[in-house]
C-alpha atoms as a PDB file:
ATOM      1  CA  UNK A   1      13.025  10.953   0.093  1.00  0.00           C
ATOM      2  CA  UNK A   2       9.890   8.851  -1.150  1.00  0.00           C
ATOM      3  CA  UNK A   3       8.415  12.516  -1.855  1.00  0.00           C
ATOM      4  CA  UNK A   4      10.560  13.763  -3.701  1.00  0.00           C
ATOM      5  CA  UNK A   5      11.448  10.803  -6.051  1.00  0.00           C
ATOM      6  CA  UNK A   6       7.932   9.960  -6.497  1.00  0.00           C
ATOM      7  CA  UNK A   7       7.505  14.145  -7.513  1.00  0.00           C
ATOM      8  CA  UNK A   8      10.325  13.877  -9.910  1.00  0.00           C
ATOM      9  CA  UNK A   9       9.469  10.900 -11.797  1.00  0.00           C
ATOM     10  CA  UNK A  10       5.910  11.486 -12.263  1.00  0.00           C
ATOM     11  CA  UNK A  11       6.499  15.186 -13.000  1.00  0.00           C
ATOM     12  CA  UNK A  12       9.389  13.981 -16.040  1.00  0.00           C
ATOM     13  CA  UNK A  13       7.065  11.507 -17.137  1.00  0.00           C
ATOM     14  CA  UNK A  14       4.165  14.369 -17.687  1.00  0.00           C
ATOM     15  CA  UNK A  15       6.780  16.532 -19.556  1.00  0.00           C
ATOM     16  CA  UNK A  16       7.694  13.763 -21.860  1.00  0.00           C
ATOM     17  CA  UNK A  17       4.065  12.933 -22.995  1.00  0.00           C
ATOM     18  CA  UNK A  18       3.806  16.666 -23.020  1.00  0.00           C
ATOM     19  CA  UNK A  19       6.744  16.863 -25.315  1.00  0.00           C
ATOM     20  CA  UNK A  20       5.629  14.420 -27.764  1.00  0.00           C
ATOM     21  CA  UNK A  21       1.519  15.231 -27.783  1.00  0.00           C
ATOM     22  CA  UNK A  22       1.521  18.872 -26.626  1.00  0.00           C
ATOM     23  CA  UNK A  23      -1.331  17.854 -23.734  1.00  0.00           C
ATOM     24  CA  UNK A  24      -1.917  15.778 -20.808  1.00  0.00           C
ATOM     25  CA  UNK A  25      -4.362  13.263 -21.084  1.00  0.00           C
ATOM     26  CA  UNK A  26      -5.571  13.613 -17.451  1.00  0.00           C
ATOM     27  CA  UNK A  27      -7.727  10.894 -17.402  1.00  0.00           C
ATOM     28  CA  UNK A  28      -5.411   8.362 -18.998  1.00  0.00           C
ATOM     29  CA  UNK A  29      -3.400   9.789 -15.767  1.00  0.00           C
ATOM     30  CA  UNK A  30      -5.673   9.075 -12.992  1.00  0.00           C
ATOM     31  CA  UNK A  31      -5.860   5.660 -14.828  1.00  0.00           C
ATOM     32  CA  UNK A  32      -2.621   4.710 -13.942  1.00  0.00           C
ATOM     33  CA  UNK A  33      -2.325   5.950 -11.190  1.00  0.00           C
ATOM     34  CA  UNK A  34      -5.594   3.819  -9.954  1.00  0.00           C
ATOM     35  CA  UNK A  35      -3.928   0.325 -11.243  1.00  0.00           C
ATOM     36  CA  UNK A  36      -0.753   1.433 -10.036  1.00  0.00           C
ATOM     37  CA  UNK A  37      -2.141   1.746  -6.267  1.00  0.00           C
ATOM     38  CA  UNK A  38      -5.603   1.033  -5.795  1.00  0.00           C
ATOM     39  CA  UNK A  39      -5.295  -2.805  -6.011  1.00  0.00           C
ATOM     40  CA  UNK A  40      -2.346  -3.452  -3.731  1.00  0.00           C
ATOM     41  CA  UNK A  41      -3.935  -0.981  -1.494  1.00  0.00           C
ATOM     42  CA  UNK A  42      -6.845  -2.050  -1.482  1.00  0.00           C
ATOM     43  CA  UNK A  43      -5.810  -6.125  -1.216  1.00  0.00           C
ATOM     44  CA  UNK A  44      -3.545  -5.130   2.030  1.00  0.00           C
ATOM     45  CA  UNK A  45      -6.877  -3.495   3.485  1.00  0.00           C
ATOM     46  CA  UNK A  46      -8.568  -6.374   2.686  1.00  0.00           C
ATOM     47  CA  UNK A  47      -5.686  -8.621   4.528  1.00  0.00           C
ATOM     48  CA  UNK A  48      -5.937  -6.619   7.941  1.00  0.00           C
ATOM     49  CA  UNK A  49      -9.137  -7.001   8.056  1.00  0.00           C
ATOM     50  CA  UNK A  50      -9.588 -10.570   7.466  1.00  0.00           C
ATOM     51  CA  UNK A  51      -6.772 -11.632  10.466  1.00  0.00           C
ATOM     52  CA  UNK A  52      -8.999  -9.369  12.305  1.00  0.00           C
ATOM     53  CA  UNK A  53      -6.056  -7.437  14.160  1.00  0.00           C
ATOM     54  CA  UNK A  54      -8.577  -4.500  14.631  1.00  0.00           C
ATOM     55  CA  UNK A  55     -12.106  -4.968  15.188  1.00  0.00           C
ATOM     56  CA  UNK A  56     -13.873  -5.326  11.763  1.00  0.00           C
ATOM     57  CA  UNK A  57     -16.489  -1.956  11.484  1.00  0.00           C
ATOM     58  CA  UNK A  58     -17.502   0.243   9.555  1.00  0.00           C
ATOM     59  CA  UNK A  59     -16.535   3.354  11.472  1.00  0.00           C
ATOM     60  CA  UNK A  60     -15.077   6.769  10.137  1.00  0.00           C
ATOM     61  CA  UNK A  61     -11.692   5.787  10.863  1.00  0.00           C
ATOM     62  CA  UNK A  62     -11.851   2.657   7.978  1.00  0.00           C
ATOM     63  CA  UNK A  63     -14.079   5.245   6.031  1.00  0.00           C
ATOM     64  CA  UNK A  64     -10.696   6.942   6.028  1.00  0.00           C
ATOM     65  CA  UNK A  65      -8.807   4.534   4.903  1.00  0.00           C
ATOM     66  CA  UNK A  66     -10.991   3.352   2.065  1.00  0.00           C
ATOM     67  CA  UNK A  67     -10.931   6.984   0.883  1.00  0.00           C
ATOM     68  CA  UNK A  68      -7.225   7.765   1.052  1.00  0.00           C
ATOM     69  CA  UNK A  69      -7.122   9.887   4.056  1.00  0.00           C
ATOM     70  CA  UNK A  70      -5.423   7.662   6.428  1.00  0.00           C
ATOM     71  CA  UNK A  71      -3.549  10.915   6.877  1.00  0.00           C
ATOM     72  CA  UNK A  72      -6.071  11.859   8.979  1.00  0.00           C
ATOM     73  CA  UNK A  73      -5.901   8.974  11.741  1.00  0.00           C
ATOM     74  CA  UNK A  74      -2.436   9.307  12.089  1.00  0.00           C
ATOM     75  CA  UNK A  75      -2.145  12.830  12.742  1.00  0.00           C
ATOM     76  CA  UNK A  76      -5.042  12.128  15.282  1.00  0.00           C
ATOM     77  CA  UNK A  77      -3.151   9.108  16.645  1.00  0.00           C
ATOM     78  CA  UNK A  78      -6.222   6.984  16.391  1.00  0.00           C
ATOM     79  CA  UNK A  79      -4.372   4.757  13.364  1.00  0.00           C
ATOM     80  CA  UNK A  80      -5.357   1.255  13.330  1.00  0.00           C
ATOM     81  CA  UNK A  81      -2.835  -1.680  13.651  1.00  0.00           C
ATOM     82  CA  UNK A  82      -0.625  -2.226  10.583  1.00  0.00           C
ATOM     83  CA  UNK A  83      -2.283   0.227   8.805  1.00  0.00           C
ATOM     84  CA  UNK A  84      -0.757   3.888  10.387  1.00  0.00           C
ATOM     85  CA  UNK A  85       2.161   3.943   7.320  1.00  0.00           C
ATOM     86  CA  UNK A  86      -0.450   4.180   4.566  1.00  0.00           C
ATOM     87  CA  UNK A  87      -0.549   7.627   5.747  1.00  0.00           C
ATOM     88  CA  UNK A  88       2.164   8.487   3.317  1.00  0.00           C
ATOM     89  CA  UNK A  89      -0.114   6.586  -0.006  1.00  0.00           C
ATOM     90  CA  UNK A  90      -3.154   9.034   0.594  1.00  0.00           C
ATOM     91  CA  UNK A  91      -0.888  12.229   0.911  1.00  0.00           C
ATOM     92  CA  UNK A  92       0.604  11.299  -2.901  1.00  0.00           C
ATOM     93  CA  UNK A  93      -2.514  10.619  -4.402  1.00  0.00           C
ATOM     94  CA  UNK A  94      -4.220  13.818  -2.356  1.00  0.00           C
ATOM     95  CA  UNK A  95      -1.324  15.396  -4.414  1.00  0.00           C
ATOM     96  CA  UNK A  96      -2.178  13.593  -7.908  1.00  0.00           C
ATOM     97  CA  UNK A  97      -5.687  14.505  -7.674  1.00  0.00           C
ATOM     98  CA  UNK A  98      -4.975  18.327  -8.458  1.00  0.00           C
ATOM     99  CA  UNK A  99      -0.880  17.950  -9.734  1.00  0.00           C
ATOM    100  CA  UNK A 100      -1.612  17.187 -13.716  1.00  0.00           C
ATOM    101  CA  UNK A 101      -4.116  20.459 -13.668  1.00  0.00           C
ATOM    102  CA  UNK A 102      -1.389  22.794 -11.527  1.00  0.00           C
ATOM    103  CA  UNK A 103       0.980  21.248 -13.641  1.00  0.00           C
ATOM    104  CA  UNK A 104      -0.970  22.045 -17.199  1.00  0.00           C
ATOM    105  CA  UNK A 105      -1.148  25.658 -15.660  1.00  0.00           C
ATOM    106  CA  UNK A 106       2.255  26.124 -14.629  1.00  0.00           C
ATOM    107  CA  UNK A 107       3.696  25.322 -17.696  1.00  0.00           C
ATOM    108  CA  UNK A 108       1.739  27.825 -19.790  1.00  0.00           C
ATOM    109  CA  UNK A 109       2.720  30.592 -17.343  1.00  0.00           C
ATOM    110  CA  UNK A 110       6.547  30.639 -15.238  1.00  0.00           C
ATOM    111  CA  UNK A 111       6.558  26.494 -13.607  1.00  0.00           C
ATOM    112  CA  UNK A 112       9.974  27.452 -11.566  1.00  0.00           C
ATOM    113  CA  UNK A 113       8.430  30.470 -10.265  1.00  0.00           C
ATOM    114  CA  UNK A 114       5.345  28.700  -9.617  1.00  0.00           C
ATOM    115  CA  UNK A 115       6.176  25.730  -8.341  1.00  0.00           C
ATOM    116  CA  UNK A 116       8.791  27.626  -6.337  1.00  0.00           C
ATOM    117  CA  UNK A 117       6.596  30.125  -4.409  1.00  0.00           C
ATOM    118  CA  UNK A 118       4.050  27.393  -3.411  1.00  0.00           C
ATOM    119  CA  UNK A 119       7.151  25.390  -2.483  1.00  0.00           C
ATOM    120  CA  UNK A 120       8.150  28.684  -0.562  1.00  0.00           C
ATOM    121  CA  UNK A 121       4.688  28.953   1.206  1.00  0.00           C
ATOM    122  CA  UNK A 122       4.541  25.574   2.474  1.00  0.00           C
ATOM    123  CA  UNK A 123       7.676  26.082   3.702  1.00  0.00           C
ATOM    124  CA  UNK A 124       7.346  29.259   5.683  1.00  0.00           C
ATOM    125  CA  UNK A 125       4.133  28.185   7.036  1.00  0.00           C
ATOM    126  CA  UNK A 126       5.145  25.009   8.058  1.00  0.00           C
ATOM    127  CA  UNK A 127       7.941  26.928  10.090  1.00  0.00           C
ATOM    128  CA  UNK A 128       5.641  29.603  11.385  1.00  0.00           C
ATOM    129  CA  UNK A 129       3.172  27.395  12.907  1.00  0.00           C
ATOM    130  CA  UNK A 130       5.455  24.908  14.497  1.00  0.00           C
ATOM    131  CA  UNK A 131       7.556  27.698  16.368  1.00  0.00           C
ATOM    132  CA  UNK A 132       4.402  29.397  16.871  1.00  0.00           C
ATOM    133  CA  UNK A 133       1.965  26.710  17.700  1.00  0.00           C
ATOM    134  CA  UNK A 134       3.946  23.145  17.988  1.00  0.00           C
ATOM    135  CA  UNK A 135       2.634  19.788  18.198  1.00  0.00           C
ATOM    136  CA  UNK A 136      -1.043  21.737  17.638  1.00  0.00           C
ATOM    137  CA  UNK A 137      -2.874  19.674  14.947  1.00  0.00           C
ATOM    138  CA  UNK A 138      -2.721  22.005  12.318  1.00  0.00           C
ATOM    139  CA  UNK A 139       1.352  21.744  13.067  1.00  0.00           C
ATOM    140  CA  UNK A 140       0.862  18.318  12.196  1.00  0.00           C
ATOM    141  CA  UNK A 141      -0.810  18.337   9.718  1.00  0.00           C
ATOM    142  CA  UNK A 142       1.949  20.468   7.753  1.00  0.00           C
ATOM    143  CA  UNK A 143       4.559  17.868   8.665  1.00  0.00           C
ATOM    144  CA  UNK A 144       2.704  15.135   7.664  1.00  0.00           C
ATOM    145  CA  UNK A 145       1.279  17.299   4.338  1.00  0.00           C
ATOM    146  CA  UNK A 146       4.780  16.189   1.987  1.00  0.00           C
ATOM    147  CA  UNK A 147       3.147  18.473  -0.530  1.00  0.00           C
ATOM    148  CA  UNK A 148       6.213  20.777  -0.887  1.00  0.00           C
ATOM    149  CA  UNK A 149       8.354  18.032  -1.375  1.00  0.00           C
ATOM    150  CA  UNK A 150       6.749  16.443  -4.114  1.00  0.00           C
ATOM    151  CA  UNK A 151       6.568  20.045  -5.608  1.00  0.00           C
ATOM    152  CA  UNK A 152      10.638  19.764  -4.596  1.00  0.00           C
ATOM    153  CA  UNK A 153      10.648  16.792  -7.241  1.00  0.00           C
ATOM    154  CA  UNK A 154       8.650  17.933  -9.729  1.00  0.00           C
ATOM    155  CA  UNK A 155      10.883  21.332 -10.199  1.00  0.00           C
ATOM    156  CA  UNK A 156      14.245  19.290 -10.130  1.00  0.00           C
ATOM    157  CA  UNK A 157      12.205  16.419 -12.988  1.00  0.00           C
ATOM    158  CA  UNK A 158      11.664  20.184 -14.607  1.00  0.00           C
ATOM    159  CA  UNK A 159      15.279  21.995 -14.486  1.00  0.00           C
ATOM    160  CA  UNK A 160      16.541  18.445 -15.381  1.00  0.00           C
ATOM    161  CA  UNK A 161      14.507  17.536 -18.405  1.00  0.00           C
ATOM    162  CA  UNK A 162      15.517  21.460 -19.845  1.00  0.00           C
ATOM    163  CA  UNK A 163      18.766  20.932 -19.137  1.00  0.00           C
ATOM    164  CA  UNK A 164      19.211  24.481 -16.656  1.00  0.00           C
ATOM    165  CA  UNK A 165      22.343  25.653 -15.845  1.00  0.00           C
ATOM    166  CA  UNK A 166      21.179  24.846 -11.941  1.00  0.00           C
ATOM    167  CA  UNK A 167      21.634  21.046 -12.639  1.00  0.00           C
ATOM    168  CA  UNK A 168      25.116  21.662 -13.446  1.00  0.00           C
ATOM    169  CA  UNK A 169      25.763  22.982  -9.626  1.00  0.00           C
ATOM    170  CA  UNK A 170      23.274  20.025  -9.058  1.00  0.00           C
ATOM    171  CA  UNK A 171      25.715  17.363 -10.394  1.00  0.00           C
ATOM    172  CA  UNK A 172      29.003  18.817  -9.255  1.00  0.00           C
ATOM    173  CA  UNK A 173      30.908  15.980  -7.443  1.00  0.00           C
ATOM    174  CA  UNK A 174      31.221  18.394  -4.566  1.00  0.00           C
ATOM    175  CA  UNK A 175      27.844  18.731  -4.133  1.00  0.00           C
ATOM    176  CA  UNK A 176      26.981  15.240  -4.874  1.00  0.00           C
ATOM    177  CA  UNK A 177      29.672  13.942  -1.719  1.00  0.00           C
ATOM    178  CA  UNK A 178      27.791  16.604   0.872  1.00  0.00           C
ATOM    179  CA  UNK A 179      24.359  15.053  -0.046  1.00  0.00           C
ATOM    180  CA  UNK A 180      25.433  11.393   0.453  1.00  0.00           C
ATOM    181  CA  UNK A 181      27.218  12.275   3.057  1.00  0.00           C
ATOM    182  CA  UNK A 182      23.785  14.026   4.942  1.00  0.00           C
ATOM    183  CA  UNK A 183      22.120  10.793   3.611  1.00  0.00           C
ATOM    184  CA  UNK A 184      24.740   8.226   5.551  1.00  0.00           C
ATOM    185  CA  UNK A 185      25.245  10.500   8.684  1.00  0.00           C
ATOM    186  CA  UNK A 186      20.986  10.259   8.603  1.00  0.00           C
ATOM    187  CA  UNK A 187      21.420   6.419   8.198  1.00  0.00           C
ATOM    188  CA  UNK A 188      23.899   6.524  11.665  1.00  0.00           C
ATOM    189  CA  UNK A 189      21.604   8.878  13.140  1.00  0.00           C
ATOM    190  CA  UNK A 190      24.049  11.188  13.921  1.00  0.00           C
ATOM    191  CA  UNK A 191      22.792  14.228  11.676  1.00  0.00           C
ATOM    192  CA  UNK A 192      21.428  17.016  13.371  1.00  0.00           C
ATOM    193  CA  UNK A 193      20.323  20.360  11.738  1.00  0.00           C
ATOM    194  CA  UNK A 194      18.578  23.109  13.936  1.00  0.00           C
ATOM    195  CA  UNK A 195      15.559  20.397  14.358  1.00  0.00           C
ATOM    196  CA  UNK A 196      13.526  17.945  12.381  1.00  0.00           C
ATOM    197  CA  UNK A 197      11.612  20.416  10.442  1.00  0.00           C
ATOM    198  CA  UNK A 198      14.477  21.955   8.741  1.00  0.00           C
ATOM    199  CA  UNK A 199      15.939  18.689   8.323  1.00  0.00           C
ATOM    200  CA  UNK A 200      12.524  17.681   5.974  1.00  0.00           C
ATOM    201  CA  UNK A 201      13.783  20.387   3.449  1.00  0.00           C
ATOM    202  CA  UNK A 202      17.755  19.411   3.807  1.00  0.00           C
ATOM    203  CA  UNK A 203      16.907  15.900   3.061  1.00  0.00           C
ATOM    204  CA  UNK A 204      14.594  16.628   0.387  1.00  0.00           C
ATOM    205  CA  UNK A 205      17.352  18.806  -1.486  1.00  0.00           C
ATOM    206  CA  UNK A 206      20.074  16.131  -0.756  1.00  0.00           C
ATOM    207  CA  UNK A 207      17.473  13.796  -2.067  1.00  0.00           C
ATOM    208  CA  UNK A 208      17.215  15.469  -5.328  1.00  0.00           C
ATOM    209  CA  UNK A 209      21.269  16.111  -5.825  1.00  0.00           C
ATOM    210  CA  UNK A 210      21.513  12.015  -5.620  1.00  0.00           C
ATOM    211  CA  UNK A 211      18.519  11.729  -7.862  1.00  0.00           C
ATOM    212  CA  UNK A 212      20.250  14.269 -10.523  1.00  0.00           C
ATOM    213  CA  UNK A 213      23.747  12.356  -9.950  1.00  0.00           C
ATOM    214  CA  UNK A 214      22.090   8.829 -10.586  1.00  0.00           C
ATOM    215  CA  UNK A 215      20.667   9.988 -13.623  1.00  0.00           C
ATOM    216  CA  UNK A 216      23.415  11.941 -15.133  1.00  0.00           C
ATOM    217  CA  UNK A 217      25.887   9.216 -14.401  1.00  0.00           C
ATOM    218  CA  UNK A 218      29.386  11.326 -14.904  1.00  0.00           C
ATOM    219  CA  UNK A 219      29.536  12.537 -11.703  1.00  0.00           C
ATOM    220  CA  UNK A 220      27.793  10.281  -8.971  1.00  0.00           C
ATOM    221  CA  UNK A 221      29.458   9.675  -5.941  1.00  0.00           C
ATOM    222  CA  UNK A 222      27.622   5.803  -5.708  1.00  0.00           C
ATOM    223  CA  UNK A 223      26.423   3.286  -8.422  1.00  0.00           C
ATOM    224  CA  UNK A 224      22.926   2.494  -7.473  1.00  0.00           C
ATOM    225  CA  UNK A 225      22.388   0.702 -10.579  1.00  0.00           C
ATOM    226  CA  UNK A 226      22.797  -2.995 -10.289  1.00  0.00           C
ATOM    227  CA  UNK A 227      20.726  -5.985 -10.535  1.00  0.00           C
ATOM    228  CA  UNK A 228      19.863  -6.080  -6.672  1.00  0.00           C
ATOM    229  CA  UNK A 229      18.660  -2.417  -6.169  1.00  0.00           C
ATOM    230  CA  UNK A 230      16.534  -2.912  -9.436  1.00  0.00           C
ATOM    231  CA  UNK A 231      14.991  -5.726  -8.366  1.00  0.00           C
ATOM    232  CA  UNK A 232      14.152  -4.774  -4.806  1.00  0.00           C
ATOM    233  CA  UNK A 233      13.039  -1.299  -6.570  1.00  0.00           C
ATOM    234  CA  UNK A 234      10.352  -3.481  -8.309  1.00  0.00           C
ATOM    235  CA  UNK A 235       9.555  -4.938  -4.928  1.00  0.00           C
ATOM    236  CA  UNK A 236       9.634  -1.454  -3.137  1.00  0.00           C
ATOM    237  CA  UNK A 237       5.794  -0.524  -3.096  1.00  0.00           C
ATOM    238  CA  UNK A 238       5.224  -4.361  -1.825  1.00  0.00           C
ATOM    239  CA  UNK A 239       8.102  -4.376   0.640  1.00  0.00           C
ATOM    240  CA  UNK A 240       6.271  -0.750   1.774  1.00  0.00           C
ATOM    241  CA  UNK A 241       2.895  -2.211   2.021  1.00  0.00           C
ATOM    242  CA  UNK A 242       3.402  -5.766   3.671  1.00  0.00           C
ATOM    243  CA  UNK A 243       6.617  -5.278   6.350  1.00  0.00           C
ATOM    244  CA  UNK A 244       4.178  -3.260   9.069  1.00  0.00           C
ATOM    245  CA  UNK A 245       1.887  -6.174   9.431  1.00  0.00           C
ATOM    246  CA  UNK A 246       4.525  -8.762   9.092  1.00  0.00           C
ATOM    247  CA  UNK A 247       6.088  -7.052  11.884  1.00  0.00           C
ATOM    248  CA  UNK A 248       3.058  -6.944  13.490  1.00  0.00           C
ATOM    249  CA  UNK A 249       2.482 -10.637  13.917  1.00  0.00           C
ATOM    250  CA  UNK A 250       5.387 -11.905  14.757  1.00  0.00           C
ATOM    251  CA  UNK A 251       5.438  -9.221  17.282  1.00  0.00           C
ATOM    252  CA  UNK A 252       2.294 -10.502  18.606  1.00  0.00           C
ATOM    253  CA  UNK A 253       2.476 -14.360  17.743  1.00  0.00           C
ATOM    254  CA  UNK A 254       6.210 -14.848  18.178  1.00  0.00           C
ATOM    255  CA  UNK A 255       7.301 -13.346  21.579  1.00  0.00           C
ATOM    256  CA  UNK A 256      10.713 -14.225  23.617  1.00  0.00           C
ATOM    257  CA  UNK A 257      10.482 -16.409  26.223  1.00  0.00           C
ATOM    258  CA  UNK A 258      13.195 -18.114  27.592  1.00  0.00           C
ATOM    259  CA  UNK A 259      11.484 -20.727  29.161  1.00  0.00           C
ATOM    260  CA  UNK A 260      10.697 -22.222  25.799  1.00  0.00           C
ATOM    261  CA  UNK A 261      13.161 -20.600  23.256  1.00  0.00           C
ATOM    262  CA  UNK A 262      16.463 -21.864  23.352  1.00  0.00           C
ATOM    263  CA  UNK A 263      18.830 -18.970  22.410  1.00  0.00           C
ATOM    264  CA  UNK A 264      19.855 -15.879  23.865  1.00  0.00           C
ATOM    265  CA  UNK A 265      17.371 -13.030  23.642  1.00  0.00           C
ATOM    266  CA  UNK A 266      20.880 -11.604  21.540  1.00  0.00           C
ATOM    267  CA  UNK A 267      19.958 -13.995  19.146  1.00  0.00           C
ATOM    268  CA  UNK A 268      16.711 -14.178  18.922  1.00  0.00           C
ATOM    269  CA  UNK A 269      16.417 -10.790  17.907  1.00  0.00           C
ATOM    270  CA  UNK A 270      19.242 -11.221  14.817  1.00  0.00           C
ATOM    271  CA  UNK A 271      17.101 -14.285  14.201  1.00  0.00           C
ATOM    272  CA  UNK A 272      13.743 -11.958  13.769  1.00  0.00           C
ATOM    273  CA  UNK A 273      15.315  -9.237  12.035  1.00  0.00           C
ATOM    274  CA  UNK A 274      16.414 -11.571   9.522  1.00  0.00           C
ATOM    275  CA  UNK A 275      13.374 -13.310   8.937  1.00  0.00           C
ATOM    276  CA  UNK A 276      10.997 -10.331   8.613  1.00  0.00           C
ATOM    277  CA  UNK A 277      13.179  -8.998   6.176  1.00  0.00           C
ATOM    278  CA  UNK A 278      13.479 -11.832   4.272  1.00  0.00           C
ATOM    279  CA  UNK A 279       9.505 -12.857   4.742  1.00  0.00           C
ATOM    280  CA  UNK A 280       9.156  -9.302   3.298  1.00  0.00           C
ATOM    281  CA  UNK A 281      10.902  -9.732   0.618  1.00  0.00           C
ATOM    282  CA  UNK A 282       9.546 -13.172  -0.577  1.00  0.00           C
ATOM    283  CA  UNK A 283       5.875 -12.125   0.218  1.00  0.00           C
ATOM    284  CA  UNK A 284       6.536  -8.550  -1.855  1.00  0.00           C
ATOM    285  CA  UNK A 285       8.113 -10.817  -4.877  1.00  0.00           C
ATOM    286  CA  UNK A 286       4.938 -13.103  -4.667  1.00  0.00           C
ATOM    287  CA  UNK A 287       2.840 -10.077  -4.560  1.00  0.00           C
ATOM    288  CA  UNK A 288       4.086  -8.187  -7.489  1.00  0.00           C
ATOM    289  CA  UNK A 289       4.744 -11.249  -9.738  1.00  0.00           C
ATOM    290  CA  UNK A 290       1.743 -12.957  -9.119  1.00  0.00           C
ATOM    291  CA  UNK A 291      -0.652  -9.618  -8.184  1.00  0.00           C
ATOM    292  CA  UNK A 292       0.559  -6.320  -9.384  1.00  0.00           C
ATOM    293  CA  UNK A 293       2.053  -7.410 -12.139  1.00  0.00           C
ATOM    294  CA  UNK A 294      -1.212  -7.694 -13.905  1.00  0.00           C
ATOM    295  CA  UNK A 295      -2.362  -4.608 -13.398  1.00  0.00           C
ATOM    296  CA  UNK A 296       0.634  -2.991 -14.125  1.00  0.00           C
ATOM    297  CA  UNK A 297       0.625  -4.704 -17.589  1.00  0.00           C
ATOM    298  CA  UNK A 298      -3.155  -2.915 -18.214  1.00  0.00           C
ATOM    299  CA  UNK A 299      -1.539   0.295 -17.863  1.00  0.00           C
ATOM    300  CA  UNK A 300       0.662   0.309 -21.085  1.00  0.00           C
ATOM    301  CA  UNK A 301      -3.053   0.602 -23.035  1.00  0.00           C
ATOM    302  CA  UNK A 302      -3.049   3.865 -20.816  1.00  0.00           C
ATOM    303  CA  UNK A 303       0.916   5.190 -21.368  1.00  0.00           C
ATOM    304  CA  UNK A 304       2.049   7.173 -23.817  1.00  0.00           C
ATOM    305  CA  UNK A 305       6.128   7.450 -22.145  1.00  0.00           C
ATOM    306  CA  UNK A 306       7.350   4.256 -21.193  1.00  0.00           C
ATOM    307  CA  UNK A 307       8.279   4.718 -17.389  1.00  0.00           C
ATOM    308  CA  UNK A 308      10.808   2.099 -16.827  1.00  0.00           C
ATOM    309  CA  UNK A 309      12.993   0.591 -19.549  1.00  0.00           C
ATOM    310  CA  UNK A 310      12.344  -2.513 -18.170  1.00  0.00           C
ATOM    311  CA  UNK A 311       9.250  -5.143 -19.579  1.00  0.00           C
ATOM    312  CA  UNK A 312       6.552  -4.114 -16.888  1.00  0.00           C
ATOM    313  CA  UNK A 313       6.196  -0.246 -15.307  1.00  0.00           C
ATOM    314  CA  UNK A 314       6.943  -0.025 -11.662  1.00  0.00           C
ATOM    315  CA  UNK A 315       5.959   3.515 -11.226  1.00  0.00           C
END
């Protein structure tokens, strides 16, 4: 789901300031895209390694994660503590570093039948070499490589923003109540389709339906737009970032024992699933009010299409 918005938005975003200059200004790009992540990243690197959860060295495994290919570790399952989820960061910005040139060239050729036949050959080969050759590294590897579903994003942010006849079928209430309804039976955990690899590209389509159906507004099944979602949407890359190691330590620091703690272990456990989502929050709200929200501000000098209609860019 994180794929496939973060595809869709960026890809709008380049066919906006497309629209209105008739070129990309790729550097301008990789600009914000640096103050967007690097410093947060960077700063929660930083954190790890100064509560010295993992021992503090300059191995091939940080070199990894200092060069955005913490993908790498965690399909090798030699990730270091509180620091395996960034895996997700370096795939999208391994996407960015080629996406504004593929997208440039796609859009002076066919982009949907581009876009779609590398979507289509990620696919298939992701398929073929996990019935052929599961588990295998190179199998995953092409889970963990989200590159087709950022593609998935980018086409919808392109049918959308010319208005295709597809979006139509997109935005249909009937098709809008089957993707929320894949969404909340996901949210259960009781959907189930053929295995998890299919499931990638069934969520990633129901992903884009709600995406459409948010943004078109006649038809969507579920209002996400209110003052809480927006705000926690601000929050989002922070609340990503932090919650692992927060987790972490009170995992390691804050322990049941009934000899000294007074409750039920029942209890305990509502009391620290409530606090590390609320110490999540708070330390995400410090973080991008105090932190990101400075270097966020830098990157209007670098925008030419406002991404957020709100006073500071999120994305």
């Amino acid at each position: 789901m994180f794929f496939v918005l973060s595809g869709f938005l960026i890809t709008y975003l380049l066919l906006k300031e497309y629209q209105k200059t008739k070129t990309i200004k790729i550097k301008d790009f990789y600009i914000r895209r640096i103050l967007r992540i690097w410093p947060l990243y960077y700063l929660y690197i930083g954190l790890v390694a100064l509560l010295a959860l993992t021992s503090i060295s300059w191995s091939s495994t940080w070199l990894y994660y200092l060069t955005f290919f913490a993908n790498i570790p965690f399909v090798l399952g030699s990730a270091l503590p509180a620091m395996d989820h960034l895996w997700s960061i370096s795939v999208e910005e391994q996407f960015y570093l080629f996406w504004p040139l593929l997208f440039l060239f796609s859009l002076k050729g066919n982009f949907i039948k581009i876009i779609s036949v590398i979507i289509l050959i990620l696919a298939v080969f992701r398929i073929y070499i996990w019935f052929t050759a599961p588990f295998s590294t190179v199998a995953l590897f092409s889970v963990v490589n989200r590159f087709d579903c950022m593609l998935l994003g980018s086409l919808g942010a392109y049918l959308f923003f010319n208005q295709s006849k597809i979006i139509f079928f997109i935005d249909h209430k009937i098709t809008q109540t089957l993707a929320w309804l894949i969404i909340f039976s996901m949210i259960i955990n009781v959907f189930w389709f053929l295995n998890s690899i299919i499931e990638i590209f069934v969520t990633g389509f129901a992903t884009l339906v709600i995406i459409i159906g948010q943004i078109n507004i006649k038809n969507r099944i579920v209002n996400l737009e209110n003052s809480a979602i927006s705000y926690l949407g601000k929050l989002s890359f922070g609340i990503y970032v932090y919650h692992p190691l927060i987790i972490l330590l009170f995992s390691t620091y804050l322990k049941f024992d009934p000899a000294t703690i007074p409750i039920s272990e029942f209890w305990y456990m509502v009391f620290v699933y409530i606090a590390i989502i609320g110490l999540t929050i708070f330390i995400a709200h410090i973080s991008y009010f105090h932190f990101e929200l400075r270097f966020l501000k830098l990157k209007k000098k670098f925008s030419i299409v406002k991404s957020t209609n709100s006073k500071s860019d999120t994305k």
